[in-house]
N, C-alpha and C. Protein backbone atom coordinates (compact mmCIF):
# COMPACT_ATOMS: atom_id res chain seq x y z
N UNK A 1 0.85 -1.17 0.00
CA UNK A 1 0.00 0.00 0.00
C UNK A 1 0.89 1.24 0.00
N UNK A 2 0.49 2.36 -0.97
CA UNK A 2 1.61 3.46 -0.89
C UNK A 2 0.80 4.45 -0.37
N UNK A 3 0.97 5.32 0.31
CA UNK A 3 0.54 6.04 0.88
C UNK A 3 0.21 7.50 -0.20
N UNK A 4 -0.65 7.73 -0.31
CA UNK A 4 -1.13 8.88 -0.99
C UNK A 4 -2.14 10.33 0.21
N UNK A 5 -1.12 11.15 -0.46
CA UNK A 5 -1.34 12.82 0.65
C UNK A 5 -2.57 13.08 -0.05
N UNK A 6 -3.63 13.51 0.86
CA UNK A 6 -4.81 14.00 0.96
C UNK A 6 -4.92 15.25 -0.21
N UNK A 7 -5.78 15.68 -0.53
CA UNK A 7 -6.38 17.20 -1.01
C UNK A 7 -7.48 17.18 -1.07
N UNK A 8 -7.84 17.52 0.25
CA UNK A 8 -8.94 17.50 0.49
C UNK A 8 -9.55 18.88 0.04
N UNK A 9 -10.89 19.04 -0.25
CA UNK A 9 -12.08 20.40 -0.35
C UNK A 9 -12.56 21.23 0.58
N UNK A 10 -12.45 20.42 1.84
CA UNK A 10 -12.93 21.22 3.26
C UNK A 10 -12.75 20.38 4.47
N UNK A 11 -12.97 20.86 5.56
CA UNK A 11 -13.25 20.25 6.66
C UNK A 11 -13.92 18.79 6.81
N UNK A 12 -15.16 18.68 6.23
CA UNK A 12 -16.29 17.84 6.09
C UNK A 12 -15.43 16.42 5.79
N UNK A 13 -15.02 17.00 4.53
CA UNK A 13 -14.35 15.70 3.80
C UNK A 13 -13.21 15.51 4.56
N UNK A 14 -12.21 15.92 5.66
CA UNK A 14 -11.12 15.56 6.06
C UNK A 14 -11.86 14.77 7.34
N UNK A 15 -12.91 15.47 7.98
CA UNK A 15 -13.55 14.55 9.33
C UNK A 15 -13.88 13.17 9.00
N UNK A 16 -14.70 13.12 7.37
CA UNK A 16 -15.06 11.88 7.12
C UNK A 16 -14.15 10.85 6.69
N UNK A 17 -13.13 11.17 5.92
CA UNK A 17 -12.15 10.57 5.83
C UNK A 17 -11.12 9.91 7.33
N UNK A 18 -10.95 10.70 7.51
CA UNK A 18 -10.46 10.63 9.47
C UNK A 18 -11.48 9.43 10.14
N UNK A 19 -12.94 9.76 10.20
CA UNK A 19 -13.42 9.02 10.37
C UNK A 19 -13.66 7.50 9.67
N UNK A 20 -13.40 7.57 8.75
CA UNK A 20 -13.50 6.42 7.83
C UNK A 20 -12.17 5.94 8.51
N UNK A 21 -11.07 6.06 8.69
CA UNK A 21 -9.91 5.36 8.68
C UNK A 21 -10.38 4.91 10.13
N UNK A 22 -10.65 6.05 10.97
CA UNK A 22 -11.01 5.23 12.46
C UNK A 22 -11.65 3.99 12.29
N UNK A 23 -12.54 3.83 12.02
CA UNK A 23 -13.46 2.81 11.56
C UNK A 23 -12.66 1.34 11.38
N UNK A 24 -12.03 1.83 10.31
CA UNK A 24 -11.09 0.36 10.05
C UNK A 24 -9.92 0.09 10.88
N UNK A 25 -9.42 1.41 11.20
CA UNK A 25 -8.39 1.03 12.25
C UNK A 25 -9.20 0.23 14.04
N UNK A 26 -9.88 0.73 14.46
CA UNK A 26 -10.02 0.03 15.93
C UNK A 26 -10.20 -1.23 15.80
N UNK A 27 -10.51 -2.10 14.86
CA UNK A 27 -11.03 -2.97 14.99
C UNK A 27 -9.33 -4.12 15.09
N UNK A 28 -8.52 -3.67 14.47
CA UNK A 28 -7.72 -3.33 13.80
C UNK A 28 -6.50 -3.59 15.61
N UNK A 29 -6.80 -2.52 15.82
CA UNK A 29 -6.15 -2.62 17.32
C UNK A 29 -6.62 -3.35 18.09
N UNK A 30 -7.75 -3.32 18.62
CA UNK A 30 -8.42 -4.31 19.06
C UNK A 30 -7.92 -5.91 19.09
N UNK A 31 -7.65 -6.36 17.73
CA UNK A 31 -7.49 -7.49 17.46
C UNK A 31 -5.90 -7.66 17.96
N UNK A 32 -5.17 -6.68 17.84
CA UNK A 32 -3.81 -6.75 18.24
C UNK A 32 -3.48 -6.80 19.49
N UNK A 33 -4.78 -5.81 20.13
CA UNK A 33 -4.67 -6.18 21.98
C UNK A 33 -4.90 -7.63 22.42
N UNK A 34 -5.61 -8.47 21.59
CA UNK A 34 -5.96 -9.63 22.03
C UNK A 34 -5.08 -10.68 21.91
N UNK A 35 -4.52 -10.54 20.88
CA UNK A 35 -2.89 -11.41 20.75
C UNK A 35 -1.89 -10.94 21.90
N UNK A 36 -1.98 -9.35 21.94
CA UNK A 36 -1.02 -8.92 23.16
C UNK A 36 -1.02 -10.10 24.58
N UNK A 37 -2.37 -9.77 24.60
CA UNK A 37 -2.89 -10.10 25.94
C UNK A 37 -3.03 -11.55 26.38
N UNK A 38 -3.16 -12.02 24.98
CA UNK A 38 -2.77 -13.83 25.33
C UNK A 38 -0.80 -14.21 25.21
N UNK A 39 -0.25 -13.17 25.14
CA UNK A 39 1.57 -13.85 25.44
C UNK A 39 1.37 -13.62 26.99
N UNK A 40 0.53 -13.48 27.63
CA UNK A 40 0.88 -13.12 28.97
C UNK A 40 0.70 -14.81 29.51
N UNK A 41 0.07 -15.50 28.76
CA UNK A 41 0.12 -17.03 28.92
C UNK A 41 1.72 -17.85 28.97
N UNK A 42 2.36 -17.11 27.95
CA UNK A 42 3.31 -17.76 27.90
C UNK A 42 4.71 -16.98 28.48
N UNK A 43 4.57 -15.89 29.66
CA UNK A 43 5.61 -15.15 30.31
C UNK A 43 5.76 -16.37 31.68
N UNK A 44 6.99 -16.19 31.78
CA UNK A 44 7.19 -16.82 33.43
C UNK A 44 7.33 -15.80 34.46
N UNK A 45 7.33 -14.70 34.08
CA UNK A 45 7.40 -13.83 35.14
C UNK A 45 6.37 -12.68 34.93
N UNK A 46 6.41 -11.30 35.87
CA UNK A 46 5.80 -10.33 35.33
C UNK A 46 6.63 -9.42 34.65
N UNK A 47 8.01 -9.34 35.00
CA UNK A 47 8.87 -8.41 34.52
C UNK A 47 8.70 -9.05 32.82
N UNK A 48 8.64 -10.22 32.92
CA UNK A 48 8.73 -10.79 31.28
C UNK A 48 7.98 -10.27 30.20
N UNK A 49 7.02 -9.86 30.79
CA UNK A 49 5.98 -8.64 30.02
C UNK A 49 6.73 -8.22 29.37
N UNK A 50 7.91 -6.76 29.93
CA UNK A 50 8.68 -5.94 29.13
C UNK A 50 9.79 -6.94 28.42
N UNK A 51 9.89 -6.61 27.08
CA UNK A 51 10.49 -7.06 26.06
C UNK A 51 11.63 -5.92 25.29
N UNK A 52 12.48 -5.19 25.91
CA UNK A 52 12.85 -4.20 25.19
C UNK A 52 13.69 -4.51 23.53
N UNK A 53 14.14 -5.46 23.47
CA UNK A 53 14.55 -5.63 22.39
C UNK A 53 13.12 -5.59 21.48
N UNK A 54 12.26 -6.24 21.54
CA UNK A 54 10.97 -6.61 20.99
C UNK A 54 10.30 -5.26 21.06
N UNK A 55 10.14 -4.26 21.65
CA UNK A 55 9.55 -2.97 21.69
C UNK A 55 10.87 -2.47 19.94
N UNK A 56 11.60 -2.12 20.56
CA UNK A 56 12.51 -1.61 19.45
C UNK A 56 11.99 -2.05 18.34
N UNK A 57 12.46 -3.50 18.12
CA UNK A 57 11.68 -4.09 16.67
C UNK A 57 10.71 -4.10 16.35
N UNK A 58 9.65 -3.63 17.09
CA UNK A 58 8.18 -3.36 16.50
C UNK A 58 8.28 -1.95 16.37
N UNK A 59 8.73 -1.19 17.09
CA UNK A 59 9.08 0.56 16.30
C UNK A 59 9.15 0.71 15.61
N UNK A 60 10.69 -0.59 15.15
CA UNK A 60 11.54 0.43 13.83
C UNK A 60 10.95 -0.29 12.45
N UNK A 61 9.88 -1.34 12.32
CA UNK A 61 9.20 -2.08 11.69
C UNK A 61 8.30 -1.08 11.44
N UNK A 62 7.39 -0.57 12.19
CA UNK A 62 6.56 0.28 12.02
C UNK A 62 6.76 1.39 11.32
N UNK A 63 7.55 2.18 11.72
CA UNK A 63 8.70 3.05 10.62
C UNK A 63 9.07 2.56 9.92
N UNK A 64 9.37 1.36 9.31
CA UNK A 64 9.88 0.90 8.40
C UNK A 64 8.68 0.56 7.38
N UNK A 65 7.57 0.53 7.68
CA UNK A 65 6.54 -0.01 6.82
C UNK A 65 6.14 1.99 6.37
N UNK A 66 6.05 2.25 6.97
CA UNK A 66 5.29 3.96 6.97
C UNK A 66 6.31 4.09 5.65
N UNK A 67 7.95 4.27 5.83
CA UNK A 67 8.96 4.79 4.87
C UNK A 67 8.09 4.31 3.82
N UNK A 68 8.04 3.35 3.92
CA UNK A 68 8.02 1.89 2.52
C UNK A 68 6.80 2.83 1.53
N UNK A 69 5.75 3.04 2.23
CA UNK A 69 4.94 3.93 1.74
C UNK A 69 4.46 4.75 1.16
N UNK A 70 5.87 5.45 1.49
CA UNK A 70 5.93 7.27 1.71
C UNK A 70 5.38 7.84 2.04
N UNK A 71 5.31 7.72 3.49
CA UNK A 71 5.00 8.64 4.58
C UNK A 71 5.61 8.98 5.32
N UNK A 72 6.01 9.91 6.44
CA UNK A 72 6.92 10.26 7.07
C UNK A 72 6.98 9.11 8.15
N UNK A 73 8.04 8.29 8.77
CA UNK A 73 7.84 7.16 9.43
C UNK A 73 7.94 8.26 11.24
N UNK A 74 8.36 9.08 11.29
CA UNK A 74 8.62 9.86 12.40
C UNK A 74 7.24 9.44 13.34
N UNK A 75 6.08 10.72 12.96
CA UNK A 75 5.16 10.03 13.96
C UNK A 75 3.95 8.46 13.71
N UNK A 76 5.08 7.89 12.60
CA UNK A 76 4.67 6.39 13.11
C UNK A 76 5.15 5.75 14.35
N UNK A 77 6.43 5.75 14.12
CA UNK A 77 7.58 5.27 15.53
C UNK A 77 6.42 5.92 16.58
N UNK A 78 6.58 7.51 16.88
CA UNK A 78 5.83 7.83 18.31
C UNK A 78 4.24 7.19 18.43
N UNK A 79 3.48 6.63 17.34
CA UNK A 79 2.13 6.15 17.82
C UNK A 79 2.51 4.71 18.65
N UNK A 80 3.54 4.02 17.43
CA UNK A 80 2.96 2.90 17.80
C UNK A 80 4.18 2.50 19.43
N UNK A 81 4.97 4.01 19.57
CA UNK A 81 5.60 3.67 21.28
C UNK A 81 4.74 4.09 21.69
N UNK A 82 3.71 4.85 21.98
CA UNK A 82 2.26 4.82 22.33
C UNK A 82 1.43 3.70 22.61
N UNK A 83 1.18 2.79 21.80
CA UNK A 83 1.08 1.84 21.39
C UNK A 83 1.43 0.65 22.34
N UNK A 84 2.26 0.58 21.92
CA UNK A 84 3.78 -0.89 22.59
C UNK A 84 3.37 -0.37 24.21
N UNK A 85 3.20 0.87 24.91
CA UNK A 85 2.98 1.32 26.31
C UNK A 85 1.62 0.51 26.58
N UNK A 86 0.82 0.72 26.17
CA UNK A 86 -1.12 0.80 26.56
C UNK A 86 -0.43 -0.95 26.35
N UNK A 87 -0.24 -1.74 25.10
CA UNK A 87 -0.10 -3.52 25.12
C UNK A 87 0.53 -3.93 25.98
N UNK A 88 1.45 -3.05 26.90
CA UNK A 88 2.49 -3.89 27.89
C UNK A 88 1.79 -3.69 29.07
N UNK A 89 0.64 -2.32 29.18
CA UNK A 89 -0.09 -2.53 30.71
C UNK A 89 -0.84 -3.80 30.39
N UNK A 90 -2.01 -3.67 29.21
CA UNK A 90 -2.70 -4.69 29.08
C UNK A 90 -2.14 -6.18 29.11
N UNK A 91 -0.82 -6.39 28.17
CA UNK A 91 -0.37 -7.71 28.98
C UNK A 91 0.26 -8.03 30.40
N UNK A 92 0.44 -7.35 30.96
CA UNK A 92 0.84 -7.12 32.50
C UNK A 92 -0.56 -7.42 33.37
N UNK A 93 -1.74 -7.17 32.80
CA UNK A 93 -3.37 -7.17 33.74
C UNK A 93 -3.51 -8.75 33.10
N UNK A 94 -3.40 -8.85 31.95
CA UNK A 94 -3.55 -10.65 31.72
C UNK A 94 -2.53 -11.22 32.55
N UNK A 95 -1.57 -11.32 32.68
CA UNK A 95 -0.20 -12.15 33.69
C UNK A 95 -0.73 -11.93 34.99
N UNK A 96 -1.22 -10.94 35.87
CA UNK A 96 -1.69 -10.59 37.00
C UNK A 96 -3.36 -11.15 36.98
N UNK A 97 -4.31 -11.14 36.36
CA UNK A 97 -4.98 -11.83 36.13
C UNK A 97 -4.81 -13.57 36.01
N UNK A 98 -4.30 -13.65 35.49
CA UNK A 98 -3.47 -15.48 35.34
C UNK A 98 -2.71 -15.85 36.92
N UNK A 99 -1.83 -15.02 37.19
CA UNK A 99 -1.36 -15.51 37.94
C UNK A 99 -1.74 -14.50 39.52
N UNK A 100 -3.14 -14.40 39.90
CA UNK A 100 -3.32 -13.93 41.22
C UNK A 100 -2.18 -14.59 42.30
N UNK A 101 -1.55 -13.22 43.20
CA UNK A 101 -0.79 -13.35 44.38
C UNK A 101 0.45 -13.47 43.87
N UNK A 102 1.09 -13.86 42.85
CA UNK A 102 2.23 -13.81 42.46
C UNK A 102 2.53 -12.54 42.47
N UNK A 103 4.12 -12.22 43.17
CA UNK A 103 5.17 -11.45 43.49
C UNK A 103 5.38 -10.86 41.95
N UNK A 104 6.34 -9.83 42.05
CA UNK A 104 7.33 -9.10 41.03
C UNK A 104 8.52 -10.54 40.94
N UNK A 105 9.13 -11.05 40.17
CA UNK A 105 9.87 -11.82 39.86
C UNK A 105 9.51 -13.19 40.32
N UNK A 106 8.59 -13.37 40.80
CA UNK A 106 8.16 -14.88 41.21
C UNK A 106 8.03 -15.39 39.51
N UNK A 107 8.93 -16.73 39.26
CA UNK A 107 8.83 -17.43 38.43
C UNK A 107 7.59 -18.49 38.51
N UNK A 108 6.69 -18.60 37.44
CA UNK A 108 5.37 -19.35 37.91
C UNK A 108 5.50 -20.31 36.16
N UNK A 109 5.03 -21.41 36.42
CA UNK A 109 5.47 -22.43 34.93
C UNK A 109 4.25 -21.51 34.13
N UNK A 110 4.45 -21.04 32.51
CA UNK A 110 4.14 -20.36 31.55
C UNK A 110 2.89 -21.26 30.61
């Protein structure tokens, strides 16, 4: 998909458009929170949540798909570290959810 810049006519048409993309995007996230939220099955710890190598590579992927495009990959990187933040609470409430009473570093079988 290459990314093509707007020219838009007015307001109207930039809300609906905006809105149109919302549309397809939540569903979109949504579905990505739910994969998030099931690796919390397979962490042995809670710290295991955070993945920093794995944050990086989904950044610079993300930017890397935006370039591919031609779009500016800049505030791609900042959504989707936006992003990578909100999936690591949510997989952190699945692991804490899964594993009630477990400690910070308590190893529990995955």
């Amino acid at each position: 998909m290459t990314f093509r810049s707007p020219n838009p006519s007015g307001m109207d048409e930039i809300r609906a458009a905006i809105d149109d993309l919302d549309r397809r995007i939540a569903p979109l996230l949504a579905e990505r929170v739910a994969w998030v939220r099931s690796a919390a099955a397979f962490k042995p710890t809670r710290e295991a949540v955070v993945v920093p190598w794995r944050i990086e590579d989904v950044v610079a992927k993300a930017a890397a798909h935006a370039a591919a495009a031609g779009a500016d990959p800049a505030p791609i990187a900042a959504i989707y570290r936006a992003l990578v933040d909100v999936s690591i609470g949510e997989e952190a409430k699945a692991w804490d959810a899964l594993h009630p009473g477990a400690a910070d570093g308590d190893a529990v079988d995955p």
